[in-house]
N, C-alpha and C. Protein backbone atom coordinates (compact mmCIF):
# COMPACT_ATOMS: atom_id res chain seq x y z
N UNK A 1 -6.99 -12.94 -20.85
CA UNK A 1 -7.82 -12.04 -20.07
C UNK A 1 -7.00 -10.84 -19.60
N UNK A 2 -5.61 -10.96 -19.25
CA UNK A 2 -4.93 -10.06 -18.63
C UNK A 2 -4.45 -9.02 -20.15
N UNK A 3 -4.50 -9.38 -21.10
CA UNK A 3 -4.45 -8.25 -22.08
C UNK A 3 -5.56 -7.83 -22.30
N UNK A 4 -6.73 -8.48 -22.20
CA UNK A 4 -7.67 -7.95 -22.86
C UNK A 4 -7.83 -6.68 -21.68
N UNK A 5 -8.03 -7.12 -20.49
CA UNK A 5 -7.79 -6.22 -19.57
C UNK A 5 -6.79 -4.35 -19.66
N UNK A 6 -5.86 -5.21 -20.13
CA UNK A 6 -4.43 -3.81 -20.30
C UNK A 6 -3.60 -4.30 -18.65
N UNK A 7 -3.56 -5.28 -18.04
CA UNK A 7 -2.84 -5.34 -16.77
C UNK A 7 -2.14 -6.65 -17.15
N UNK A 8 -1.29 -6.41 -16.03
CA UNK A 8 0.09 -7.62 -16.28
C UNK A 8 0.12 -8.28 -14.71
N UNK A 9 -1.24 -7.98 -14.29
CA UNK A 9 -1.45 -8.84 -12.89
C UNK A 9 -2.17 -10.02 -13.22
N UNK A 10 -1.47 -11.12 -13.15
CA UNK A 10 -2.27 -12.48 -13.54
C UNK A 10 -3.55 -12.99 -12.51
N UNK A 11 -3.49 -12.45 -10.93
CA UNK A 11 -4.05 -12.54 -10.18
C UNK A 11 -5.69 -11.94 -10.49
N UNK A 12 -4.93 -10.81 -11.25
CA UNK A 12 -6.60 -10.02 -11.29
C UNK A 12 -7.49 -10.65 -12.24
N UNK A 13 -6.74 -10.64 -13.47
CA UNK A 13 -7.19 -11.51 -14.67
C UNK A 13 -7.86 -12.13 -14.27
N UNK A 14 -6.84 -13.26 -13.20
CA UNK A 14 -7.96 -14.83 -13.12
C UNK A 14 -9.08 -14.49 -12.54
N UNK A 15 -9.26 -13.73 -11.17
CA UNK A 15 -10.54 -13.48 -10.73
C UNK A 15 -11.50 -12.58 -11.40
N UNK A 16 -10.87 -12.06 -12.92
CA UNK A 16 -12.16 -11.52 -13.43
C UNK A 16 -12.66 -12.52 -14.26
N UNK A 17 -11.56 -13.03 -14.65
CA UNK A 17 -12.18 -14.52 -15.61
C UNK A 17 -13.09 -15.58 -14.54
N UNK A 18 -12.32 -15.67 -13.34
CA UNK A 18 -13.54 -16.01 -12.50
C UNK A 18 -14.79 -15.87 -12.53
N UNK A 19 -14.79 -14.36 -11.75
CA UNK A 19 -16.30 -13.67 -11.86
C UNK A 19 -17.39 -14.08 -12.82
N UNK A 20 -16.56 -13.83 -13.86
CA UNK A 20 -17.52 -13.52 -15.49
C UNK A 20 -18.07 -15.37 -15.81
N UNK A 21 -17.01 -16.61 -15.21
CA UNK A 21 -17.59 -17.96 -15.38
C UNK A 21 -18.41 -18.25 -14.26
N UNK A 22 -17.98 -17.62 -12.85
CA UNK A 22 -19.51 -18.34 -12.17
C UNK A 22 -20.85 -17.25 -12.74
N UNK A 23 -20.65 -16.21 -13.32
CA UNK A 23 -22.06 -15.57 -13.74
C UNK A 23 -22.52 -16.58 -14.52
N UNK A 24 -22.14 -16.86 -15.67
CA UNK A 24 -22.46 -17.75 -16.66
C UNK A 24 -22.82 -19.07 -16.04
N UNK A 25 -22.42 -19.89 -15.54
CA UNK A 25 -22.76 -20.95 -14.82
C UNK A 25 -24.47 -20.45 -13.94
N UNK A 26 -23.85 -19.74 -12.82
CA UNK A 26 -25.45 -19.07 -11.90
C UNK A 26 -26.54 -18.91 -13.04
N UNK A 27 -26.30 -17.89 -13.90
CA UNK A 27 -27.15 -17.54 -14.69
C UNK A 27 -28.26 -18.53 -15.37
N UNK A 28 -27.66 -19.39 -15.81
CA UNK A 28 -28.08 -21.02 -16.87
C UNK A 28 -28.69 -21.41 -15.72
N UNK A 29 -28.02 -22.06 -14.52
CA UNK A 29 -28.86 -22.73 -13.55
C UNK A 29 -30.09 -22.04 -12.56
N UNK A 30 -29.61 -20.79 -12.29
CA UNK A 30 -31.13 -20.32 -11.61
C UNK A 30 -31.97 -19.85 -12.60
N UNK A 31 -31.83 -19.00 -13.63
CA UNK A 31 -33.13 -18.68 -14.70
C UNK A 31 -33.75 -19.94 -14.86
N UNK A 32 -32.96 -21.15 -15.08
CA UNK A 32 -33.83 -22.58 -15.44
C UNK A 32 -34.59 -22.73 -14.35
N UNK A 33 -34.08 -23.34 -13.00
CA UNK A 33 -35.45 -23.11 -11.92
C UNK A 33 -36.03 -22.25 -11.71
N UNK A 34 -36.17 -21.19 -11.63
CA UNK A 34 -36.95 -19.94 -11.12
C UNK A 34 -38.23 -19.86 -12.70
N UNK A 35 -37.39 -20.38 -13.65
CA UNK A 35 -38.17 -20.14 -14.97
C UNK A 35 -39.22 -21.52 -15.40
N UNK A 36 -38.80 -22.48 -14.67
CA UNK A 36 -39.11 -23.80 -15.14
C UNK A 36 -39.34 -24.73 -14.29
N UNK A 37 -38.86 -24.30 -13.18
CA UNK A 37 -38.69 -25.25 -11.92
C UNK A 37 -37.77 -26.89 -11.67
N UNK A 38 -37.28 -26.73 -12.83
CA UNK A 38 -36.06 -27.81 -13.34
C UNK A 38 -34.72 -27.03 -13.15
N UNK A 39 -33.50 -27.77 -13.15
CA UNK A 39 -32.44 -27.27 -12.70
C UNK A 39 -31.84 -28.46 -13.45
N UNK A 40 -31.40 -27.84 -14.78
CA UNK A 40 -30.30 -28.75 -15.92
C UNK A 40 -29.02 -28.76 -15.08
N UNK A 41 -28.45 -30.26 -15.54
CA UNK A 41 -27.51 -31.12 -14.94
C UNK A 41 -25.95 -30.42 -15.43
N UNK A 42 -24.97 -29.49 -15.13
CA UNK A 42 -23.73 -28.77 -15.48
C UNK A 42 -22.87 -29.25 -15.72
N UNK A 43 -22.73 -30.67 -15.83
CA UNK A 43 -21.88 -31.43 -15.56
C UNK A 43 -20.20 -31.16 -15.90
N UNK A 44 -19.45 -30.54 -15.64
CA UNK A 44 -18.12 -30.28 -16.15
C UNK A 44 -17.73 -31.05 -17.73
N UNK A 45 -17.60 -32.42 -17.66
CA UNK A 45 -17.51 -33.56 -18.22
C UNK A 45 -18.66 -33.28 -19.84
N UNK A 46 -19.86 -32.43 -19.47
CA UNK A 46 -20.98 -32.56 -20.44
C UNK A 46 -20.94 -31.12 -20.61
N UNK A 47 -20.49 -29.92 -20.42
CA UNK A 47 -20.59 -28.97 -20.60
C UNK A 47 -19.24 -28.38 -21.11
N UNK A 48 -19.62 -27.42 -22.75
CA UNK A 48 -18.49 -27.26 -23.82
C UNK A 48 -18.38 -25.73 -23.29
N UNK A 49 -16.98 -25.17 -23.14
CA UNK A 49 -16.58 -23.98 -23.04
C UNK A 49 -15.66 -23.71 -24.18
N UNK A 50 -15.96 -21.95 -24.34
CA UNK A 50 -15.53 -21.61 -25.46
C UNK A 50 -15.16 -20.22 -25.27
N UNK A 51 -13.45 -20.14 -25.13
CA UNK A 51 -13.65 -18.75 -24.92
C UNK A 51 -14.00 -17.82 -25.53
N UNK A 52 -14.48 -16.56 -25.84
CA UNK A 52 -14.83 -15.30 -26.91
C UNK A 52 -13.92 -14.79 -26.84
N UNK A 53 -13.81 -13.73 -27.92
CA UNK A 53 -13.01 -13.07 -28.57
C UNK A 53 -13.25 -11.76 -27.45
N UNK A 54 -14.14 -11.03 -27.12
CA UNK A 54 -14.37 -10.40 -25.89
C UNK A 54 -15.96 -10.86 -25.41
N UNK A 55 -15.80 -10.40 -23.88
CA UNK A 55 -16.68 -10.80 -23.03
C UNK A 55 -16.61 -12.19 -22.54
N UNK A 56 -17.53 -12.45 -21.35
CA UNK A 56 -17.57 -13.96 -21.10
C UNK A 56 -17.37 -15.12 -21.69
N UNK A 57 -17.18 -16.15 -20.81
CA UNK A 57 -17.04 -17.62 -21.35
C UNK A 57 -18.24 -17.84 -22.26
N UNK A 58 -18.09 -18.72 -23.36
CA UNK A 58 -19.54 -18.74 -23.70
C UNK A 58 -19.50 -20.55 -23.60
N UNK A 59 -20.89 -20.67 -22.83
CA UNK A 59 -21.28 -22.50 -22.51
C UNK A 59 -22.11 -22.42 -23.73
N UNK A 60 -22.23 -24.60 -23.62
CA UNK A 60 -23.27 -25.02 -24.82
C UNK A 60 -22.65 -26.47 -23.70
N UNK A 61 -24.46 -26.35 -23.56
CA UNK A 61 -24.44 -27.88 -23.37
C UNK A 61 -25.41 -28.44 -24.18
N UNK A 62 -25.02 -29.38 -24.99
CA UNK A 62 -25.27 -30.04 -26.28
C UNK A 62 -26.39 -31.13 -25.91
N UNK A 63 -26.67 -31.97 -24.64
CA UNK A 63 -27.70 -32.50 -24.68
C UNK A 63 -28.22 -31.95 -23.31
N UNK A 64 -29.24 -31.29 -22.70
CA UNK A 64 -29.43 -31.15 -21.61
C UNK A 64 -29.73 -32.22 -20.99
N UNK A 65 -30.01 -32.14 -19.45
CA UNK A 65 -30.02 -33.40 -18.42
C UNK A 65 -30.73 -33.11 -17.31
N UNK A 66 -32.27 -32.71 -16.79
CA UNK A 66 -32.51 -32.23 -15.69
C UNK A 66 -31.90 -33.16 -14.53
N UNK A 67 -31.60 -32.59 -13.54
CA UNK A 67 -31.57 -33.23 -11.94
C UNK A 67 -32.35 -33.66 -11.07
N UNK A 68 -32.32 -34.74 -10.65
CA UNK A 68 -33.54 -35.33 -10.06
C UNK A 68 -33.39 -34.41 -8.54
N UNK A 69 -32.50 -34.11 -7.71
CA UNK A 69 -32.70 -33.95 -6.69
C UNK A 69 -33.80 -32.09 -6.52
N UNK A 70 -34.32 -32.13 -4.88
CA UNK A 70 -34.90 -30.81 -5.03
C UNK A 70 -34.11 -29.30 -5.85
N UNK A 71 -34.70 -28.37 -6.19
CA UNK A 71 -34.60 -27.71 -6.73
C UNK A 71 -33.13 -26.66 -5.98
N UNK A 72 -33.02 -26.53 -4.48
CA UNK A 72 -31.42 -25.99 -3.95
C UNK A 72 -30.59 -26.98 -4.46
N UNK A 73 -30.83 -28.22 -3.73
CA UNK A 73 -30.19 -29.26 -3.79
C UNK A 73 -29.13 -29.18 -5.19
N UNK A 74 -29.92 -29.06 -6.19
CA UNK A 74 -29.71 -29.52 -7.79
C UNK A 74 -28.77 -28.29 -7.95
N UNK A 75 -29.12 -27.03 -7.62
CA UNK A 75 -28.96 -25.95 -8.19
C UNK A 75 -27.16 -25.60 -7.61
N UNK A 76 -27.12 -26.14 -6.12
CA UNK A 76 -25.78 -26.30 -5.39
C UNK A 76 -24.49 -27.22 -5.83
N UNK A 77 -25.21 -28.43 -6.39
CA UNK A 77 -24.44 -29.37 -6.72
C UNK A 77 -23.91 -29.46 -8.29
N UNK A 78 -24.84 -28.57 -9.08
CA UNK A 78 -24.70 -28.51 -10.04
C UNK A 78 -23.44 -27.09 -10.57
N UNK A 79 -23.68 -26.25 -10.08
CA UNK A 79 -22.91 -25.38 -9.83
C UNK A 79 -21.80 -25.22 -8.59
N UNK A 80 -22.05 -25.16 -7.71
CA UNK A 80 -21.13 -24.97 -6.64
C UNK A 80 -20.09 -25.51 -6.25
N UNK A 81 -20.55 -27.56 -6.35
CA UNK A 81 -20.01 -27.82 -6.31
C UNK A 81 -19.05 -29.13 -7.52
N UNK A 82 -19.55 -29.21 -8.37
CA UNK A 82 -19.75 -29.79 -9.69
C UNK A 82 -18.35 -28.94 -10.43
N UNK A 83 -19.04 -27.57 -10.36
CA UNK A 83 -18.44 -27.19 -11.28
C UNK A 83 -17.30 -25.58 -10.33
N UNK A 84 -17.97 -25.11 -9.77
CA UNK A 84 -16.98 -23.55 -9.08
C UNK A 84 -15.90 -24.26 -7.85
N UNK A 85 -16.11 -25.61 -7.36
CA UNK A 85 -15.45 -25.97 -6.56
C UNK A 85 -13.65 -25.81 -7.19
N UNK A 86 -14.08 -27.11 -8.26
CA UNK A 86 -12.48 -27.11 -9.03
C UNK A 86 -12.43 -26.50 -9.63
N UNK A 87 -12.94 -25.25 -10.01
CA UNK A 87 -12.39 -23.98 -10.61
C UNK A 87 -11.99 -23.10 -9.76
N UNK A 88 -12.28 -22.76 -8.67
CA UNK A 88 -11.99 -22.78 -7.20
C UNK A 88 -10.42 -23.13 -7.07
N UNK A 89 -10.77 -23.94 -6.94
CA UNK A 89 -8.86 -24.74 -6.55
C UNK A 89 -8.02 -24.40 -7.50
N UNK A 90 -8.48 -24.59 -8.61
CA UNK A 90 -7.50 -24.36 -9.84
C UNK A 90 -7.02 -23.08 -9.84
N UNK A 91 -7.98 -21.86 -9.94
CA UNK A 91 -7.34 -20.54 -9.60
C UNK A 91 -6.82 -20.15 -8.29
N UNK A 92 -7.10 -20.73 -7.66
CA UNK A 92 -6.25 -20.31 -6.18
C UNK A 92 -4.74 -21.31 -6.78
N UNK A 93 -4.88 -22.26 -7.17
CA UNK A 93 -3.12 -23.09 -7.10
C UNK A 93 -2.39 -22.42 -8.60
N UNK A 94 -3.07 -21.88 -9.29
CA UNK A 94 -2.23 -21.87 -10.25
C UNK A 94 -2.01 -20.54 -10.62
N UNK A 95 -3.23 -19.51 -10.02
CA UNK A 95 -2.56 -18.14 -9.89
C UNK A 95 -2.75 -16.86 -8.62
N UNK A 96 -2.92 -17.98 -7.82
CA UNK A 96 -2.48 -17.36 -6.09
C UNK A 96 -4.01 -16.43 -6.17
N UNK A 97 -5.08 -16.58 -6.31
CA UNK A 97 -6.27 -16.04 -6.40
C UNK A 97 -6.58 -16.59 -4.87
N UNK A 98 -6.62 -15.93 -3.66
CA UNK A 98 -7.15 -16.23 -2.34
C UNK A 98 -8.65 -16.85 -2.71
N UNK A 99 -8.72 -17.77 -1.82
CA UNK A 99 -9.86 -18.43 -1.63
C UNK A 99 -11.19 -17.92 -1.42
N UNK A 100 -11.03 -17.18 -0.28
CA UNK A 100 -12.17 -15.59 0.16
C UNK A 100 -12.46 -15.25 -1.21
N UNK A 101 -11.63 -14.57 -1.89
CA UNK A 101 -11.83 -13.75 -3.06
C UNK A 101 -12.74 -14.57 -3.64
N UNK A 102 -12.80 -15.76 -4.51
CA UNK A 102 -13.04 -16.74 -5.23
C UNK A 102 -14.51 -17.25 -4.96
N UNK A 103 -14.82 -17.16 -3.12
CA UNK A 103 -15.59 -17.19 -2.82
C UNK A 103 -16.82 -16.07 -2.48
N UNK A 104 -16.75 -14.75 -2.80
CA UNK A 104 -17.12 -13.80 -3.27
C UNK A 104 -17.35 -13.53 -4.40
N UNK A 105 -16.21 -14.03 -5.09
CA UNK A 105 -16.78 -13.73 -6.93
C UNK A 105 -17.61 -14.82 -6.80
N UNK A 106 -18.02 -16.00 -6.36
CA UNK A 106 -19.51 -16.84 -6.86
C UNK A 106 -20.70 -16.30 -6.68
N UNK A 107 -20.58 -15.48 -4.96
CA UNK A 107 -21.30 -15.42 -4.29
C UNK A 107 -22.31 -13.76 -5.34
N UNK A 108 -21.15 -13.32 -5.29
CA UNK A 108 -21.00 -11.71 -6.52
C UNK A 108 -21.65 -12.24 -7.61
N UNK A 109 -21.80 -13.19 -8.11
CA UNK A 109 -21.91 -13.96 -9.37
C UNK A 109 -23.44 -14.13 -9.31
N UNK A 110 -23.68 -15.15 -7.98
CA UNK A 110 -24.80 -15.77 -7.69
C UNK A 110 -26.18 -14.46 -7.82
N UNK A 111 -25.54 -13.19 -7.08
CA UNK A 111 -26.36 -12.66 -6.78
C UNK A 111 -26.87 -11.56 -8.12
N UNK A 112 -25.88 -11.34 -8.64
CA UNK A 112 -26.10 -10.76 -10.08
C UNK A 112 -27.05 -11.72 -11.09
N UNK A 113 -26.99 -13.06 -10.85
CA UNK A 113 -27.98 -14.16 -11.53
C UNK A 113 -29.29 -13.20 -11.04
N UNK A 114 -29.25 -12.76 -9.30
CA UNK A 114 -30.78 -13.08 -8.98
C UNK A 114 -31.37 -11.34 -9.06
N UNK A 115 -30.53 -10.50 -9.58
CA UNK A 115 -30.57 -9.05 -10.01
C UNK A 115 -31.40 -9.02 -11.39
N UNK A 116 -31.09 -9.87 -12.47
CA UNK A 116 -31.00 -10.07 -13.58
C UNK A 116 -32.87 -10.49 -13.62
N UNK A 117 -33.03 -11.80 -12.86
CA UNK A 117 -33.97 -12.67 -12.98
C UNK A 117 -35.37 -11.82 -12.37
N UNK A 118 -34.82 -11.11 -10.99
CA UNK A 118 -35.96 -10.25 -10.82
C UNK A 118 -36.35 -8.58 -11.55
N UNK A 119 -35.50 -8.45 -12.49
CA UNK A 119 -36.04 -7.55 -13.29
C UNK A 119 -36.70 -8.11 -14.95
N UNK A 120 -35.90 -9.16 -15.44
CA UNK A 120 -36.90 -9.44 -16.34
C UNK A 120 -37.68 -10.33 -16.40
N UNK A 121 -37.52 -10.70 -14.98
CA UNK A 121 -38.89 -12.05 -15.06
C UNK A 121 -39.41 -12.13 -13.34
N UNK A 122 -39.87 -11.11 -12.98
CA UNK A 122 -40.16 -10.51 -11.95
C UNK A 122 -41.53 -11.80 -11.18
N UNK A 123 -42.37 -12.41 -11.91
CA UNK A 123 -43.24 -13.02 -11.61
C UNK A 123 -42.80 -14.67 -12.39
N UNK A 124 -41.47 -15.00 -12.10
CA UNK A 124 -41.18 -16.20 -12.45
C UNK A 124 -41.77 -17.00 -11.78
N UNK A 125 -42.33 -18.27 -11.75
CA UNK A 125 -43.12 -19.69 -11.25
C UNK A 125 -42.60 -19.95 -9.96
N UNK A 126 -41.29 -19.43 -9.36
CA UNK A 126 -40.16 -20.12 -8.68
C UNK A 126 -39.74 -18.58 -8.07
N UNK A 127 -39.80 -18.57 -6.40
CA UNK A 127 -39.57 -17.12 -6.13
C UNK A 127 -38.08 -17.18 -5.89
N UNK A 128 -36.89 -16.42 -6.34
CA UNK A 128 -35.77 -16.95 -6.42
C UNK A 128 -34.73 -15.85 -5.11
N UNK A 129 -35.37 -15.35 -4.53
CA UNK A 129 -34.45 -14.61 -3.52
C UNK A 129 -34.39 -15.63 -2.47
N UNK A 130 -35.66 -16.74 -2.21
CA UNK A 130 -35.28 -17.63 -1.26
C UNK A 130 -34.27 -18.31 -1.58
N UNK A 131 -34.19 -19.02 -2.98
CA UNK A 131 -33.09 -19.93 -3.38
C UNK A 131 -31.85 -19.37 -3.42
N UNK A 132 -31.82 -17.84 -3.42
CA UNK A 132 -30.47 -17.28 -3.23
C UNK A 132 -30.15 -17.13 -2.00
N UNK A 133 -30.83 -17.28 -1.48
CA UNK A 133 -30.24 -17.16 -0.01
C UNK A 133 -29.86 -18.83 0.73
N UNK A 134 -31.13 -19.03 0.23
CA UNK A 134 -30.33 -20.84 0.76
C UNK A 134 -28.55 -21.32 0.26
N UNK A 135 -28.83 -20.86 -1.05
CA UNK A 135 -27.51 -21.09 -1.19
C UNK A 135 -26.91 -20.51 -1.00
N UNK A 136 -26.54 -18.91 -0.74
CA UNK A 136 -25.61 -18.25 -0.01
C UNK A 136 -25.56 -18.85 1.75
N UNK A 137 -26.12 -19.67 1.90
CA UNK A 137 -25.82 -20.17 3.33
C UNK A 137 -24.89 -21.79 3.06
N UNK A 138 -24.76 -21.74 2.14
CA UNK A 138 -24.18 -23.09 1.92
C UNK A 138 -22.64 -22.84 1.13
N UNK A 139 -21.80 -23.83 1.48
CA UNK A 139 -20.60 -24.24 0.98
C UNK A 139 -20.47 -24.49 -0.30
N UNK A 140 -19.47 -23.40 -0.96
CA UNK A 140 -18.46 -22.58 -0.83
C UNK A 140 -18.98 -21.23 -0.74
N UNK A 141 -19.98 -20.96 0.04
CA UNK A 141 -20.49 -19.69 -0.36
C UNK A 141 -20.67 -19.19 0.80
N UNK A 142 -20.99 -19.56 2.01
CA UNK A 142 -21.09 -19.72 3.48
C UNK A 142 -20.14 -18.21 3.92
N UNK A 143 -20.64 -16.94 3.92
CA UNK A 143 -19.62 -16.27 4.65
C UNK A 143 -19.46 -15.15 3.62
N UNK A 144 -19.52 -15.39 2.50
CA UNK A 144 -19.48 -14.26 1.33
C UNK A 144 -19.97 -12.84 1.44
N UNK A 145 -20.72 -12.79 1.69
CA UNK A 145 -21.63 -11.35 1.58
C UNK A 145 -22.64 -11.31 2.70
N UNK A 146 -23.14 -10.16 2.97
CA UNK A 146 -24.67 -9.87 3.20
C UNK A 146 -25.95 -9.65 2.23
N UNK A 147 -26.96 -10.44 2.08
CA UNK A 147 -27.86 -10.33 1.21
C UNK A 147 -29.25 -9.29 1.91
N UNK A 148 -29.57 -8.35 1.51
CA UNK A 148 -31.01 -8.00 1.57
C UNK A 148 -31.96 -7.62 0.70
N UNK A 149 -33.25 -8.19 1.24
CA UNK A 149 -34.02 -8.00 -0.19
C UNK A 149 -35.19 -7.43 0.64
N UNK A 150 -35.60 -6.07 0.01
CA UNK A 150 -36.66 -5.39 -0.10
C UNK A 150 -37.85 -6.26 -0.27
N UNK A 151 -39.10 -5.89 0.22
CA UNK A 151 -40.22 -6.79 -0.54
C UNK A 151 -40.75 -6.20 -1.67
N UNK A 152 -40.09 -4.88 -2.03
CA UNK A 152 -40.51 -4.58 -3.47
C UNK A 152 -39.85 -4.97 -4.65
N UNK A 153 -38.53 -6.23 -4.52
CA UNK A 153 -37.99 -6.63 -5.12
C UNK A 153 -36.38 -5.94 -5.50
N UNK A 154 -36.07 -5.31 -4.63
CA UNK A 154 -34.82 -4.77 -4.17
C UNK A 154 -34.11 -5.29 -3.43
N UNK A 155 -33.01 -5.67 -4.11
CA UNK A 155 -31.95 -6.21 -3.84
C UNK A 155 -30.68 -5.85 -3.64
N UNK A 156 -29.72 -6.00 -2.13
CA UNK A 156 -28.83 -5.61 -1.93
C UNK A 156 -27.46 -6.28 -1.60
N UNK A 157 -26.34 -6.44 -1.55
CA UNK A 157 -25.39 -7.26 -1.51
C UNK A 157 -24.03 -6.62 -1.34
N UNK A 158 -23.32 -6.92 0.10
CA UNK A 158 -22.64 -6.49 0.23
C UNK A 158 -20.94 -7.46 0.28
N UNK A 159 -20.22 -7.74 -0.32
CA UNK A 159 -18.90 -8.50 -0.48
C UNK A 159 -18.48 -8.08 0.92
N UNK A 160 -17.79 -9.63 1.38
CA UNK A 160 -17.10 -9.40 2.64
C UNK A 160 -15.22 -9.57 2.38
N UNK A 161 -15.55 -9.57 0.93
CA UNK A 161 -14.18 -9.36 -0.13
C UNK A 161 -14.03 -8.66 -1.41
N UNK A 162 -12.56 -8.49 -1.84
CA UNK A 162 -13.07 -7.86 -3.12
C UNK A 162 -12.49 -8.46 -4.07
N UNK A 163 -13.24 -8.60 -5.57
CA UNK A 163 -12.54 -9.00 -6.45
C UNK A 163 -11.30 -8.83 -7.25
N UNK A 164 -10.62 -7.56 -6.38
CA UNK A 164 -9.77 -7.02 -7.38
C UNK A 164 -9.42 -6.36 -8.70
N UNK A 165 -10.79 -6.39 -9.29
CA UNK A 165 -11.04 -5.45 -10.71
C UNK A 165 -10.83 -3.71 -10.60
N UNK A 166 -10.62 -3.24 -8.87
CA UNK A 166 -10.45 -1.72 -9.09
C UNK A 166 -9.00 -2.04 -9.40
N UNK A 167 -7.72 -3.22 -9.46
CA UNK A 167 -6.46 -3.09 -9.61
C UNK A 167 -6.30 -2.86 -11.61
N UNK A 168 -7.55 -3.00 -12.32
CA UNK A 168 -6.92 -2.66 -13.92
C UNK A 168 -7.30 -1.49 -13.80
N UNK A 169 -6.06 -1.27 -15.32
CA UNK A 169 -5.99 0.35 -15.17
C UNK A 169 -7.53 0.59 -15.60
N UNK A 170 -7.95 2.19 -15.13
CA UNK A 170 -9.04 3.19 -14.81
C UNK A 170 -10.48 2.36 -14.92
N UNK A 171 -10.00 1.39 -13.74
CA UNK A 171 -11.48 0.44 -13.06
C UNK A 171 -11.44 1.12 -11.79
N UNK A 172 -13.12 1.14 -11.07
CA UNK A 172 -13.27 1.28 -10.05
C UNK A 172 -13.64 0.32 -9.44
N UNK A 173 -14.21 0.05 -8.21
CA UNK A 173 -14.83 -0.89 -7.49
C UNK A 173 -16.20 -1.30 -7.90
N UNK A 174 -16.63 -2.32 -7.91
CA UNK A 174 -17.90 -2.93 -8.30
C UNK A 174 -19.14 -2.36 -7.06
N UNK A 175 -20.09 -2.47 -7.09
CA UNK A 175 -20.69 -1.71 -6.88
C UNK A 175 -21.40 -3.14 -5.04
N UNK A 176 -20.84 -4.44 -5.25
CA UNK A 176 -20.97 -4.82 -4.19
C UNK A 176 -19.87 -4.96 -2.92
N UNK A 177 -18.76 -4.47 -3.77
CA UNK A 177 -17.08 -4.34 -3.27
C UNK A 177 -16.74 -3.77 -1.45
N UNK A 178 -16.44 -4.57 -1.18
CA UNK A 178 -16.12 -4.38 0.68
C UNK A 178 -15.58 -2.93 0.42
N UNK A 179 -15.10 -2.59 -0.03
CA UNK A 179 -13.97 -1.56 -0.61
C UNK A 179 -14.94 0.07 -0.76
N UNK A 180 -16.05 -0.60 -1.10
CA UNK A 180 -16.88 0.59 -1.10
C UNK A 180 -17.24 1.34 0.25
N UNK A 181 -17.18 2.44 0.64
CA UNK A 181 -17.50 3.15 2.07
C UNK A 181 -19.23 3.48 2.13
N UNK A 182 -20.10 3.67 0.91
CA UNK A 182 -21.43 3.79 1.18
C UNK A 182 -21.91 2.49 1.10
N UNK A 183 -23.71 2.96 1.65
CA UNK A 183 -23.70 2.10 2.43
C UNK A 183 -23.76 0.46 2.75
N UNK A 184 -23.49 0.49 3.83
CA UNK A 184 -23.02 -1.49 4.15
C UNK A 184 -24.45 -2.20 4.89
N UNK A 185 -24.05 -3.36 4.17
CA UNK A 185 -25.43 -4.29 4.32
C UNK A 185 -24.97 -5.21 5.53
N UNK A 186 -25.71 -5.78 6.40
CA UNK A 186 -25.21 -7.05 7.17
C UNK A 186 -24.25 -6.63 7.56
């Protein structure tokens, strides 16, 4: 990641390789409820990663598994803590990626799932700004950002950290980045 990048900061790398795996993770699990009202089972153990040649991780989970529990419930445990927890730990111990940070890129992650979902599936079965917010109130996510949502389906999000992607060369700040001076949400 840090070449594909052009930087020789391993720190940044990991949290963009971060970023880009809890999107992929969020993504799979909220389009499925919001789309279906099921929330497939992530299981670390049952789920094949593969890195690409560029861009994101790419998943395949080979037999799906819905979750019996409610639809946050499923969607928290399946992601949050299933799977971003010990990826979580792992990049904070093995390349000094602060915790905050880590916990912003999910949260950054989470909310780009729910950017995505209300523009191309605007009248999904499953209204999904509630479920983003439930789980932005929950652990490891507890503290991340400010969320606001328009009732015309505008959505805003402000990082109470940053990922570090303005550190590769001629990147700027992401557009939910503490770092940014216009304007602040929450």
């Amino acid at each position: 990641m840090a070449q594909r990048l052009g930087t020789d900061q391993v720190r940044v790398a990991a949290s963009t390789l971060h970023l880009g795996t809890a999107s992929r993770l969020w993504s799979i699990a909220l389009a499925s409820a919001a789309l279906t009202g099921r929330v497939p089972g992530l299981n670390p153990d049952r789920l094949w990663w593969r890195s690409a040649p560029s861009g994101p991780v790419e998943l395949w989970l080979p037999a799906p598994r819905e979750l019996p529990q409610d639809i946050v419930t499923a969607l928290h445990e399946s992601v949050a803590v299933q799977n971003l927890r010990p990826l979580n730990d792992a990049v904070h111990r093995v390349c000094g990626v602060p915790p905050q940070v880590l916990r912003g890129n999910a949260a950054s992650a989470l909310v780009g799932a729910l950017r995505v979902l209300l523009t191309r599936a605007p009248h999904a079965s499953r209204p999904v700004v509630p479920l983003a917010r439930d789980l932005l109130g929950r652990e490891p996510l507890t503290g991340a950002g400010a969320l606001n949502a328009g009732p015309e389906g505008t959505v805003t999000f402000r990082r109470h950290s940053c990922c570090l992607y303005y550190r590769v060369p001629g990147a700027g700040t992401c557009g939910d980045c503490v770092l940014n001076r216009k304007e602040r949400t929450g």
